[in-house]
N, C-alpha and C. Protein backbone atom coordinates (compact mmCIF):
# COMPACT_ATOMS: atom_id res chain seq x y z
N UNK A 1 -39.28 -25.69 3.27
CA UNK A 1 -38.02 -24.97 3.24
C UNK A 1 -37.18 -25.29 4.48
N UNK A 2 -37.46 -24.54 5.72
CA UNK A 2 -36.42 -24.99 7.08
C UNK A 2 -37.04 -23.97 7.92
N UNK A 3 -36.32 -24.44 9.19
CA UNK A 3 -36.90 -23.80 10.74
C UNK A 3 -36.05 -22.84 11.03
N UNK A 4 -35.71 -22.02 9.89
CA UNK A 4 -34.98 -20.73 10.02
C UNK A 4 -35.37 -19.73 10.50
N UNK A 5 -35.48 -18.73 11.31
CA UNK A 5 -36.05 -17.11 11.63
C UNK A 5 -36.62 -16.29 10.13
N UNK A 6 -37.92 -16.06 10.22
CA UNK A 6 -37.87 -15.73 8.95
C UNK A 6 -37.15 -14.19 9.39
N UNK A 7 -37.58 -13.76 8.14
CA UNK A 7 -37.72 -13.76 6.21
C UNK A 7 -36.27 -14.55 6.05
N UNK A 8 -35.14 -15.41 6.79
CA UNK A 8 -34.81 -16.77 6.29
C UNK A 8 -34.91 -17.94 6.00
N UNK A 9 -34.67 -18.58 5.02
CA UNK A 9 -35.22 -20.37 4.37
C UNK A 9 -33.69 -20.67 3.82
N UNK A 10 -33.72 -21.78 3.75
CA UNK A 10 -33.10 -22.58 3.32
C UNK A 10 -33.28 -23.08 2.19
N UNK A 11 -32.73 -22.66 0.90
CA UNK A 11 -33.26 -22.63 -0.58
C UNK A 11 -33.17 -24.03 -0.88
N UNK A 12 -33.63 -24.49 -1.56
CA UNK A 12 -33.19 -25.78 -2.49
C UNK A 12 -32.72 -25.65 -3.86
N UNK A 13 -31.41 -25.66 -3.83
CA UNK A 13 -30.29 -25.81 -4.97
C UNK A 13 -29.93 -27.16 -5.85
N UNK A 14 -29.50 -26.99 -6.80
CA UNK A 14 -28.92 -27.74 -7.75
C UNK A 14 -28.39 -27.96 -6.75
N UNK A 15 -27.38 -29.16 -7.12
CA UNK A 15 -25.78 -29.30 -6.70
C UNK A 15 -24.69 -28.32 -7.19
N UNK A 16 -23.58 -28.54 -6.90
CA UNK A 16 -22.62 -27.61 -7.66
C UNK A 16 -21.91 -26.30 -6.93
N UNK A 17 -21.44 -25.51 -7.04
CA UNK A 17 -20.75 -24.53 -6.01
C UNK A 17 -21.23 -22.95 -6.50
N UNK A 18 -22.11 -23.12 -7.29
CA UNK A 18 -23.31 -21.45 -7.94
C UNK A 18 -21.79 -20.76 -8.74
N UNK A 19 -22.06 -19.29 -8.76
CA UNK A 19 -21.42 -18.74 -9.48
C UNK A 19 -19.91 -18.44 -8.98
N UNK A 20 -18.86 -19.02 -9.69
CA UNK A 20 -17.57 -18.58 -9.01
C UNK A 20 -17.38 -16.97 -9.26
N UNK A 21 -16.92 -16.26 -8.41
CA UNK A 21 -16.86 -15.01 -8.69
C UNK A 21 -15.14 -14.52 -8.76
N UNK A 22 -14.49 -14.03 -10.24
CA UNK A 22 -13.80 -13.60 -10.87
C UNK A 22 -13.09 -12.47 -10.27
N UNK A 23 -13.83 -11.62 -10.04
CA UNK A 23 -13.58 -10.24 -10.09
C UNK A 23 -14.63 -9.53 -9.37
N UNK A 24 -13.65 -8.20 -8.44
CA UNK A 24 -14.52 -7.86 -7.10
C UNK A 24 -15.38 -6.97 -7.77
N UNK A 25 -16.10 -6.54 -8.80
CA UNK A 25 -17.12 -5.71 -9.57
C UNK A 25 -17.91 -6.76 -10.01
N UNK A 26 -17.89 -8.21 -9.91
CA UNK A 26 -18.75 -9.36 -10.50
C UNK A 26 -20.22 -8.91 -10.49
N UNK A 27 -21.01 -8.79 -11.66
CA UNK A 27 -22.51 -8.61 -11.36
C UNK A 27 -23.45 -9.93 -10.67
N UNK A 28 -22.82 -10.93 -10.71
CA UNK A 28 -22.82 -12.08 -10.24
C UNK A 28 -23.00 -12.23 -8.33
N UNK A 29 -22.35 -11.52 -7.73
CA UNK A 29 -21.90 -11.08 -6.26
C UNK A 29 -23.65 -11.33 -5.65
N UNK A 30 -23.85 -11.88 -4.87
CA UNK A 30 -25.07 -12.09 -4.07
C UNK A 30 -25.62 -10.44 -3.61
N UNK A 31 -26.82 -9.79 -3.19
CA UNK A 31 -26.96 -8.46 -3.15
C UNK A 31 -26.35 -8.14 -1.95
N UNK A 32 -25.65 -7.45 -1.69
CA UNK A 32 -24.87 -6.64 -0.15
C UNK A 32 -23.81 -7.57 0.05
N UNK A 33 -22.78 -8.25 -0.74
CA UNK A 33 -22.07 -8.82 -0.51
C UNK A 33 -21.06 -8.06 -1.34
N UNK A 34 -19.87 -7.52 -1.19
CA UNK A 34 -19.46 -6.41 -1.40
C UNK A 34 -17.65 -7.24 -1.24
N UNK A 35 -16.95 -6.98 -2.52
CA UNK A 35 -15.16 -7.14 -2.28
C UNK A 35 -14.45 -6.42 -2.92
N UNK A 36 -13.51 -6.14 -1.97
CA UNK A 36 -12.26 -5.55 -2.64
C UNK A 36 -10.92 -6.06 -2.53
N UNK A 37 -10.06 -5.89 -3.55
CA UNK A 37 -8.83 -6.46 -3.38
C UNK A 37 -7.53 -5.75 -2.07
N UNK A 38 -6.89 -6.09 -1.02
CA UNK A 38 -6.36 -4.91 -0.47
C UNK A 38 -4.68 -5.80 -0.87
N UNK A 39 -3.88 -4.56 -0.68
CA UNK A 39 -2.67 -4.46 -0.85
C UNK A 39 -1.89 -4.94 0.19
N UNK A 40 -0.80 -5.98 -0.33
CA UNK A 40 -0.03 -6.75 0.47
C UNK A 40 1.80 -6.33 0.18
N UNK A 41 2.56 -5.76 0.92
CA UNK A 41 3.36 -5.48 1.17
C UNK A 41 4.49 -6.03 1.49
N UNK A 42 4.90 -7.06 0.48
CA UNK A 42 6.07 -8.31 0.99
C UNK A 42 7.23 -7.59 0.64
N UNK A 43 8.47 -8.01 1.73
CA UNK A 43 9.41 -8.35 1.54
C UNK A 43 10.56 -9.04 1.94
N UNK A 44 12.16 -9.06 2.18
CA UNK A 44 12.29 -10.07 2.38
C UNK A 44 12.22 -10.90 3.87
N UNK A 45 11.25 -10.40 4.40
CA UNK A 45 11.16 -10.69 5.39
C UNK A 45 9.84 -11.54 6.16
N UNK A 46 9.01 -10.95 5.19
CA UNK A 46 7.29 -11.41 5.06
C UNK A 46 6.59 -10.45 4.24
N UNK A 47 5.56 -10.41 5.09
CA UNK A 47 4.73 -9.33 4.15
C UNK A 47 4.39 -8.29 5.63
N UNK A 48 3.56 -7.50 4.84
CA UNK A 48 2.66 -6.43 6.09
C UNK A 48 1.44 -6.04 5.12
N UNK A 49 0.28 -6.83 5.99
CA UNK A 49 -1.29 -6.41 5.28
C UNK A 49 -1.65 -5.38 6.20
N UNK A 50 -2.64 -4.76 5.46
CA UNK A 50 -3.46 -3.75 6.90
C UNK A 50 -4.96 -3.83 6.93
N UNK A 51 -5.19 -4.44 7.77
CA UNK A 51 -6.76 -5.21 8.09
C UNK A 51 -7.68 -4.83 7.37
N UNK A 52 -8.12 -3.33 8.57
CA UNK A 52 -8.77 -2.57 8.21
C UNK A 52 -8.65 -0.34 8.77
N UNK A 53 -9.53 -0.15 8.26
CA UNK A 53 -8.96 1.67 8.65
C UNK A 53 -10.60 1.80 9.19
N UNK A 54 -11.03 2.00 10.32
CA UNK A 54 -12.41 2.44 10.46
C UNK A 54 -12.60 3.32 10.07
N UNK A 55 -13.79 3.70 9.66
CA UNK A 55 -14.65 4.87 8.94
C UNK A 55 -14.09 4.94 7.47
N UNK A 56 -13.50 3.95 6.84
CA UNK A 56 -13.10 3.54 5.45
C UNK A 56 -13.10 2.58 4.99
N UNK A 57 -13.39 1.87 4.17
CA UNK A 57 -13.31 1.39 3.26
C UNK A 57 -14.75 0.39 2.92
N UNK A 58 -14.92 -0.81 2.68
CA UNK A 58 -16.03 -1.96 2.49
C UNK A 58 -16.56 -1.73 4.23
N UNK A 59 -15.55 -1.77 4.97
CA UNK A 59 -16.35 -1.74 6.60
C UNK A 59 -16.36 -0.25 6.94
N UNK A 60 -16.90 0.57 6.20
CA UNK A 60 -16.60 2.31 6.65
C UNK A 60 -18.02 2.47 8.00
N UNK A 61 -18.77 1.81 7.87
CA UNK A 61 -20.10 1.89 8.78
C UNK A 61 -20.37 1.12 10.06
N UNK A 62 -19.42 0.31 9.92
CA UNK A 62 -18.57 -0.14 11.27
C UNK A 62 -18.44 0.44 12.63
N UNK A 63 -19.58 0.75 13.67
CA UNK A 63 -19.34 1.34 14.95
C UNK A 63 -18.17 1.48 15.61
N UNK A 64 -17.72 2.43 16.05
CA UNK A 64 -15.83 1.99 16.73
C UNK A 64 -16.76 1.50 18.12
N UNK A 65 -17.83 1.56 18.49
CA UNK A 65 -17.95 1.16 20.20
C UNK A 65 -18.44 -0.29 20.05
N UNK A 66 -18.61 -0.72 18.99
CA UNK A 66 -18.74 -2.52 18.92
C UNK A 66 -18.45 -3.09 17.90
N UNK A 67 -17.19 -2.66 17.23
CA UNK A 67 -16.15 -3.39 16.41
C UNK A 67 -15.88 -4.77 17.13
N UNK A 68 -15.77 -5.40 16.56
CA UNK A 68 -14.63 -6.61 17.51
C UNK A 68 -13.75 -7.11 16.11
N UNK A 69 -12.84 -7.52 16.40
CA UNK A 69 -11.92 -8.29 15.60
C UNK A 69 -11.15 -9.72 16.16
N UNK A 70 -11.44 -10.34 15.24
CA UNK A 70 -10.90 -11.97 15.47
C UNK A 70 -10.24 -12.37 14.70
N UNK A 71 -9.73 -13.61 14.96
CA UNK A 71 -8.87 -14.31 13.90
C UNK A 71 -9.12 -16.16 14.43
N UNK A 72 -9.71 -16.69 13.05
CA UNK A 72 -9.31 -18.40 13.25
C UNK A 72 -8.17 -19.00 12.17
N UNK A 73 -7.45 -19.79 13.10
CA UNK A 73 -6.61 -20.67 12.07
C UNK A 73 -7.15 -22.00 11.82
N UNK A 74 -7.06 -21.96 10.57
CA UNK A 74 -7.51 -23.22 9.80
C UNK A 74 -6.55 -24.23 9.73
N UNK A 75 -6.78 -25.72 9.69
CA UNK A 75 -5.70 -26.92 8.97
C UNK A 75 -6.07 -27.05 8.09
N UNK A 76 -5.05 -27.17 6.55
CA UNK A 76 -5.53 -27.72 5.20
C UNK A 76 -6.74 -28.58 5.53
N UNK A 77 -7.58 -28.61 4.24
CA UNK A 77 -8.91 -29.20 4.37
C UNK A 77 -9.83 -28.90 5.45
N UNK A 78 -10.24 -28.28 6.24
CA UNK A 78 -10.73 -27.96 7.02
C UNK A 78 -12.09 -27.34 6.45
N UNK A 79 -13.37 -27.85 6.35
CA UNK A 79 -14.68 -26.89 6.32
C UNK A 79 -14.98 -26.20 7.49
N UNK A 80 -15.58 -25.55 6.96
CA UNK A 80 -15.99 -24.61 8.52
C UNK A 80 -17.68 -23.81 8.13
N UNK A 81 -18.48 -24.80 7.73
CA UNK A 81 -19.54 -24.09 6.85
C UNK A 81 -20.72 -24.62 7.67
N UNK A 82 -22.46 -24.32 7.33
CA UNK A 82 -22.69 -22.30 7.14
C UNK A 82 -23.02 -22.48 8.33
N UNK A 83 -22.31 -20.90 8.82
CA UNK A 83 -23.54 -20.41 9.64
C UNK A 83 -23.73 -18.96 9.09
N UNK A 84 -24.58 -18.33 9.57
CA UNK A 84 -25.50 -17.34 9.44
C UNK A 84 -25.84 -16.22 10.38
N UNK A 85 -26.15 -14.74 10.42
CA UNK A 85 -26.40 -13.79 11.39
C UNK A 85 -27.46 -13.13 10.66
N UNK A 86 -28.33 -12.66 11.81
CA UNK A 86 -29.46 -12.11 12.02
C UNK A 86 -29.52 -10.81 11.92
N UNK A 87 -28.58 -10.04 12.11
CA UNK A 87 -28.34 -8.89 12.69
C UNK A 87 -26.33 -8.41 12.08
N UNK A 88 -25.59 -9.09 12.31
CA UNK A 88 -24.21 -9.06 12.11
C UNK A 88 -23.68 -8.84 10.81
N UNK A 89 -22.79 -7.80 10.32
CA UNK A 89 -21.97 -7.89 9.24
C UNK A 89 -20.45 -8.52 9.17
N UNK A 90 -20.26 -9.08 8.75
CA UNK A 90 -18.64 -9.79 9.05
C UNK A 90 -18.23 -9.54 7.44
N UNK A 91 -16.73 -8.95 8.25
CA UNK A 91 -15.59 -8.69 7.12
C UNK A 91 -14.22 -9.36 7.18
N UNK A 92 -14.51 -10.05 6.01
CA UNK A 92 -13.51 -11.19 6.17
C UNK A 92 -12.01 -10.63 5.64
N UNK A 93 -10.59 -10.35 6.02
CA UNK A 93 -9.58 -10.52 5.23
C UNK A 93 -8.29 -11.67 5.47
N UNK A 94 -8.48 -12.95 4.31
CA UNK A 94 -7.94 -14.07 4.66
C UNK A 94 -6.06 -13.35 4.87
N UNK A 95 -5.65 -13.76 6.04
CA UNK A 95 -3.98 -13.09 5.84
C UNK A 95 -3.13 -13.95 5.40
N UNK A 96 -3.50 -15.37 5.71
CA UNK A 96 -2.29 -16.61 5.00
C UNK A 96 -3.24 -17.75 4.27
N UNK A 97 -2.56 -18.66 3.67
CA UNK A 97 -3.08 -19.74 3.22
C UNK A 97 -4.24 -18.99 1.93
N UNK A 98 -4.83 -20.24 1.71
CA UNK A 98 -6.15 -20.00 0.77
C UNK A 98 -7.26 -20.53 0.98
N UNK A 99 -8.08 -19.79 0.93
CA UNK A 99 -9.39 -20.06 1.15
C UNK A 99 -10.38 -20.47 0.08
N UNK A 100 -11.42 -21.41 -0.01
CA UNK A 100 -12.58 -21.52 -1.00
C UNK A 100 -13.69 -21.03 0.13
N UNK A 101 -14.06 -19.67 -0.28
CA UNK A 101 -15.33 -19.22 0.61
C UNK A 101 -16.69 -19.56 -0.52
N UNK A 102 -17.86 -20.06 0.63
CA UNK A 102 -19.04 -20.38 -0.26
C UNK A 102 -20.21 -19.10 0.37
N UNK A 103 -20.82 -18.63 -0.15
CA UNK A 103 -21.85 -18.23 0.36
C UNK A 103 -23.07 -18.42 0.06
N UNK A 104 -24.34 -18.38 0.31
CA UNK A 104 -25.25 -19.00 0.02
C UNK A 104 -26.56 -17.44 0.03
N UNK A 105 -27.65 -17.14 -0.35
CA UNK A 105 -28.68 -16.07 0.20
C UNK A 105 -29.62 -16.64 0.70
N UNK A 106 -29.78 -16.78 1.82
CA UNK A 106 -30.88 -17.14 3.11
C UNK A 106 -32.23 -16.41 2.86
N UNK A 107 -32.01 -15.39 2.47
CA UNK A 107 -33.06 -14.27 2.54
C UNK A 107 -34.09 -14.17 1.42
N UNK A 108 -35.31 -14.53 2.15
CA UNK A 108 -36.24 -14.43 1.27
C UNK A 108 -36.26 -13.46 0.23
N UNK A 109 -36.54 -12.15 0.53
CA UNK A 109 -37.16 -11.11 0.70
C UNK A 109 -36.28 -10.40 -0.46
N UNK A 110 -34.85 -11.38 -0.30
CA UNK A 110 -33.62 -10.56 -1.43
C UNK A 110 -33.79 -10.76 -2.74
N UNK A 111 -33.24 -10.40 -3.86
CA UNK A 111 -33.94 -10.57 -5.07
C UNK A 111 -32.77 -11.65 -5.52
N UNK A 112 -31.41 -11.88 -5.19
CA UNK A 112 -30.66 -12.81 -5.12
C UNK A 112 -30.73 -14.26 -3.94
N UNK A 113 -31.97 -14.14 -3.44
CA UNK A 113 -32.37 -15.53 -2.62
C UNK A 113 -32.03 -16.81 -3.53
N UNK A 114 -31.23 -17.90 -2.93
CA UNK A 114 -31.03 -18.53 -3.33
C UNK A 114 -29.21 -19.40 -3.92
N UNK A 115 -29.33 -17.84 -4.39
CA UNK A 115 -27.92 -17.89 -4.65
C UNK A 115 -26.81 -18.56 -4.14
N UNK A 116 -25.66 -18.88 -4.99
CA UNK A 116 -24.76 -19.22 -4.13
C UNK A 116 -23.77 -18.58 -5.17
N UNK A 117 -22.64 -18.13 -4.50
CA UNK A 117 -21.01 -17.76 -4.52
C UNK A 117 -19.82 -18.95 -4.27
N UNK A 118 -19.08 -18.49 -4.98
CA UNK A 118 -17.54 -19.47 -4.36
C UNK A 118 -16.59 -18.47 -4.91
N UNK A 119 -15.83 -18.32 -3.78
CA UNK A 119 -14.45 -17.28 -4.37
C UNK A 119 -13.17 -18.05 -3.45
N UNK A 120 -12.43 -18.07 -4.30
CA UNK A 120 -10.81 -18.08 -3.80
C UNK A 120 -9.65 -17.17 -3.44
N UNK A 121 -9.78 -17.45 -2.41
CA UNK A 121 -8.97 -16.09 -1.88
C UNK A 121 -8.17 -16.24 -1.29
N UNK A 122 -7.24 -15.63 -0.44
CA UNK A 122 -5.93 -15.55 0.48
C UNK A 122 -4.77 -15.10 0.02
N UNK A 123 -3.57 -15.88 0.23
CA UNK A 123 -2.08 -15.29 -0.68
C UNK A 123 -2.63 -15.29 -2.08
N UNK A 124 -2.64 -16.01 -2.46
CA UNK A 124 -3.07 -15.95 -3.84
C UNK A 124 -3.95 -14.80 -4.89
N UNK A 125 -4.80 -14.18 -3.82
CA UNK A 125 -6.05 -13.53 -4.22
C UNK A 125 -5.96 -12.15 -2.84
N UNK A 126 -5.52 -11.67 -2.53
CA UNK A 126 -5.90 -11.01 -1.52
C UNK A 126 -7.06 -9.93 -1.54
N UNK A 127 -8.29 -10.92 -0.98
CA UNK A 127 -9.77 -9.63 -1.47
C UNK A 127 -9.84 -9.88 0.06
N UNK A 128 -10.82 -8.87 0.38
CA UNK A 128 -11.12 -8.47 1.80
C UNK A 128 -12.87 -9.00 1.35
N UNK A 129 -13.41 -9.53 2.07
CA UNK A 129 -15.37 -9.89 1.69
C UNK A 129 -16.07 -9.27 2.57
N UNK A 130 -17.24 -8.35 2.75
CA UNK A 130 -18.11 -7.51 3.16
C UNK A 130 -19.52 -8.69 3.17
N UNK A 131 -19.86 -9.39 4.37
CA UNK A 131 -21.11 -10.77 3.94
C UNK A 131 -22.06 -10.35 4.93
N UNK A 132 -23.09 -10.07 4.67
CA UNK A 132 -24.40 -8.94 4.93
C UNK A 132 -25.35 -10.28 5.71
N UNK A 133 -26.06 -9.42 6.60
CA UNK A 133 -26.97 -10.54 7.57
C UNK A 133 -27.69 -11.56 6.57
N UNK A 134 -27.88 -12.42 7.01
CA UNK A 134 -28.67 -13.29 5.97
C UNK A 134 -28.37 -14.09 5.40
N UNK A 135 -26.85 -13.94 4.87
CA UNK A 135 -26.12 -14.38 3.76
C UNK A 135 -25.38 -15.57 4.70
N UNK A 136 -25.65 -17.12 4.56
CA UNK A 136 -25.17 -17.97 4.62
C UNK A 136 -23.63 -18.29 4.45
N UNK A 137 -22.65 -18.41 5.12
CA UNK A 137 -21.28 -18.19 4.90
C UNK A 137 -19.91 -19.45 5.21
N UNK A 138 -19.25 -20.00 4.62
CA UNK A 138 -18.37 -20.88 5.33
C UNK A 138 -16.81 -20.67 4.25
N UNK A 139 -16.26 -22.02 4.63
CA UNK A 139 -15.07 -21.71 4.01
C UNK A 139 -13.93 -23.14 3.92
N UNK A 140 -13.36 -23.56 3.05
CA UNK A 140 -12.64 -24.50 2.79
C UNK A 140 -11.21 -24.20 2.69
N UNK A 141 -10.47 -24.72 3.31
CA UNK A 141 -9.05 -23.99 3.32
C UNK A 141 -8.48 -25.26 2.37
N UNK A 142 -8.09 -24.66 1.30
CA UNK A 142 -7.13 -25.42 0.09
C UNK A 142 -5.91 -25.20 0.15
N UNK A 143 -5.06 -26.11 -0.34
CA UNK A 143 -3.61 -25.96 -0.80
C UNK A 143 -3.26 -26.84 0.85
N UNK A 144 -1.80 -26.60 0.49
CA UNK A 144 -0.80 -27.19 1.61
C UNK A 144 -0.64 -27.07 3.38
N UNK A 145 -1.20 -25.49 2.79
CA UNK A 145 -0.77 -24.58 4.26
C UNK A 145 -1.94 -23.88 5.23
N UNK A 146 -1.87 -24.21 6.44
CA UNK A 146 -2.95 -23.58 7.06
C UNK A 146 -3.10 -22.29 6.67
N UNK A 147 -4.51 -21.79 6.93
CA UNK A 147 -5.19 -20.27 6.50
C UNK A 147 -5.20 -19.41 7.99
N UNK A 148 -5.01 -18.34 7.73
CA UNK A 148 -5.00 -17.18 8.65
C UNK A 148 -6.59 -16.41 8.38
N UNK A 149 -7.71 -16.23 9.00
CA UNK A 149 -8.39 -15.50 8.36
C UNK A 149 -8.76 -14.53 9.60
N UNK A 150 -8.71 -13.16 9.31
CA UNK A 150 -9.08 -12.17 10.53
C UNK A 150 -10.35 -11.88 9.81
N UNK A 151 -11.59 -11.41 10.58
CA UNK A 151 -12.28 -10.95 10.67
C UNK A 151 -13.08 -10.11 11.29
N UNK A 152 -13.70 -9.01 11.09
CA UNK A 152 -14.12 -7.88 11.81
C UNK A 152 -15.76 -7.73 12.02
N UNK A 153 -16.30 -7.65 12.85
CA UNK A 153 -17.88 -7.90 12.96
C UNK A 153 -18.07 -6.31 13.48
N UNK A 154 -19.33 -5.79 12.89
CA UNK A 154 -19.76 -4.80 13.24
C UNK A 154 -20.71 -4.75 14.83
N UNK A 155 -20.50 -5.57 15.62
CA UNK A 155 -20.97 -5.58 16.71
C UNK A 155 -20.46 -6.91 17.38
N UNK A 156 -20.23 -6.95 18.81
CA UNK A 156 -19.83 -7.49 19.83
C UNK A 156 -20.48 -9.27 19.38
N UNK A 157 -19.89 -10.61 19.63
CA UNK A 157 -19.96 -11.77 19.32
C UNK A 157 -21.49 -12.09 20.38
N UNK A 158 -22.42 -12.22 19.74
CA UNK A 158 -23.96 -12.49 20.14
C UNK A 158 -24.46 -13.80 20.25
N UNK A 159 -24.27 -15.05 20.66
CA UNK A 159 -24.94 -16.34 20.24
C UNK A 159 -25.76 -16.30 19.61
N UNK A 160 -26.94 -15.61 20.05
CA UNK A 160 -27.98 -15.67 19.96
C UNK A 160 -28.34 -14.82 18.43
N UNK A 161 -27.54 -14.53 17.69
CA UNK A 161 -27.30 -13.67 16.57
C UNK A 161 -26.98 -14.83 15.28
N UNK A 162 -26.75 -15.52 16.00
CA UNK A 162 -25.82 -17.08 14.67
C UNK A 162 -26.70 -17.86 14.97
N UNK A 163 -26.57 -18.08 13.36
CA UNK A 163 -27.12 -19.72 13.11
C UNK A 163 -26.42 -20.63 12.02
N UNK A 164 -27.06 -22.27 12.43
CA UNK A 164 -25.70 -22.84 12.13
C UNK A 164 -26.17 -23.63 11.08
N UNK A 165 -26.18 -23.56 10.00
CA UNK A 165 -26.45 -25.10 8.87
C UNK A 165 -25.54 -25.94 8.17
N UNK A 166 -25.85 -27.49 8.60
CA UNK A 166 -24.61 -28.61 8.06
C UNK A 166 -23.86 -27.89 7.10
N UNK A 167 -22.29 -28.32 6.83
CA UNK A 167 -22.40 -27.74 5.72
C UNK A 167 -22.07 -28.99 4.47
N UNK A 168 -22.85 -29.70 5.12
CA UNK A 168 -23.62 -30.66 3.85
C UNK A 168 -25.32 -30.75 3.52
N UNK A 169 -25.53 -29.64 3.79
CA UNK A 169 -27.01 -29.77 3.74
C UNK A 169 -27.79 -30.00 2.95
N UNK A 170 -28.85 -30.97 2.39
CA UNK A 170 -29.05 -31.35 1.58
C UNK A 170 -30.16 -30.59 0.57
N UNK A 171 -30.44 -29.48 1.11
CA UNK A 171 -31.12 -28.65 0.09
C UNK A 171 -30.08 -27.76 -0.39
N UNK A 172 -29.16 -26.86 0.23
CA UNK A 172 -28.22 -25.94 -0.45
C UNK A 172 -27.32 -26.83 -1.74
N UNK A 173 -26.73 -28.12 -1.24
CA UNK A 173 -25.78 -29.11 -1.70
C UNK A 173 -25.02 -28.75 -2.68
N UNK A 174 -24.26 -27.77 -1.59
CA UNK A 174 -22.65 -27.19 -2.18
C UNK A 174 -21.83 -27.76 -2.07
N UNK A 175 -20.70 -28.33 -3.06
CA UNK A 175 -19.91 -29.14 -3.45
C UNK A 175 -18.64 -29.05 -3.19
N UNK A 176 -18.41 -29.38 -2.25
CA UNK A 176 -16.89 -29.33 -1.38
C UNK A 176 -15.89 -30.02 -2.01
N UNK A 177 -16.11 -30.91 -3.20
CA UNK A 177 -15.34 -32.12 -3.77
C UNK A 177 -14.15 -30.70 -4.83
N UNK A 178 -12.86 -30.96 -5.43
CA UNK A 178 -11.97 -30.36 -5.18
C UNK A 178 -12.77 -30.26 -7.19
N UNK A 179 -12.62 -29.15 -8.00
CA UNK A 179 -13.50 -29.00 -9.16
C UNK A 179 -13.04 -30.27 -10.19
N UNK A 180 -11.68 -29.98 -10.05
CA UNK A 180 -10.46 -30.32 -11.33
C UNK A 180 -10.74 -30.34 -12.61
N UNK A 181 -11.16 -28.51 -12.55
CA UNK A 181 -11.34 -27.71 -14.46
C UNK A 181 -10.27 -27.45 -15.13
């Protein structure tokens, strides 16, 4: 399998990008991986998203004394795939551009080990993603325009909490190539 911390491995997958997920009630959704759609507020001026509300919503369990919140900007085409936390919940809400997020289940022990996800999200899709320790995570920014993605971690940025796998790895071998269904 791999020199992961257990109860993590590194599954060996088909090829292919696993189950695209539709809709934030998907029975499909890896276990503790949790989305909702949030409301975007354009007008003619831009828009106005609202991140998040502590003690509500997908991140309601969220400590206020080791919240942190970030943001990376992406360039079209840009992978940024997997890494992984031990300990960390990260809540993703993409604010510009579009995203192809992959996720993968690291976790033995889960009854969805193995798994993999692909969702499209950003302007297009505005879901907020809830991605639970364990859960293998990256992201492909599609279309024209760089991606905005903020994210909120339920505790302070840990090195020693992340881990990092190619994200061509040849046992997961998730398919970055563009579908054209």
């Amino acid at each position: 399998m791999s020199n992961l911390p257990a109860p993590l491995a590194i599954p060996e997958c088909s090829k292919g990008i696993g189950k695209v997920i539709q809709s934030p009630g998907s029975t499909d959704l890896i276990r503790g991986v949790a989305v909702s759609p949030f409301p975007l507020w354009p007008d003619d001026r831009g828009y106005f998203l609202e991140v998040i509300r502590l003690g509500s919503g997908l991140a309601s369990g969220f400590p206020v004394s080791s919240t942190q919140v970030s943001s990376a900007l992406s360039y079209p085409g840009t992978v940024k795939a997997f890494h992984y936390h031990l300990h960390q919940t990260d809540f993703w809400v993409p604010a510009a551009g579009m995203l192809q997020v992959a996720l993968v289940d690291l976790r033995t022990d889960s009854p969805t080990f193995g798994a993999r996800n692909t969702m499209y999200v950003g302007a297009l899709r505005p879901w907020q993603i809830l991605i639970p320790p364990g859960v293998g995570h990256g992201y492909k920014v599609i279309g024209e325009s760089p991606s905005l993605l903020v994210y909120v971690t339920d505790r302070f940025y840990d090195p020693a909490d992340e881990g990092r796998i190619p994200y061509d790895d040849a046992s997961i071998q998730y398919d970055w190539e563009t579908q054209h269904k």
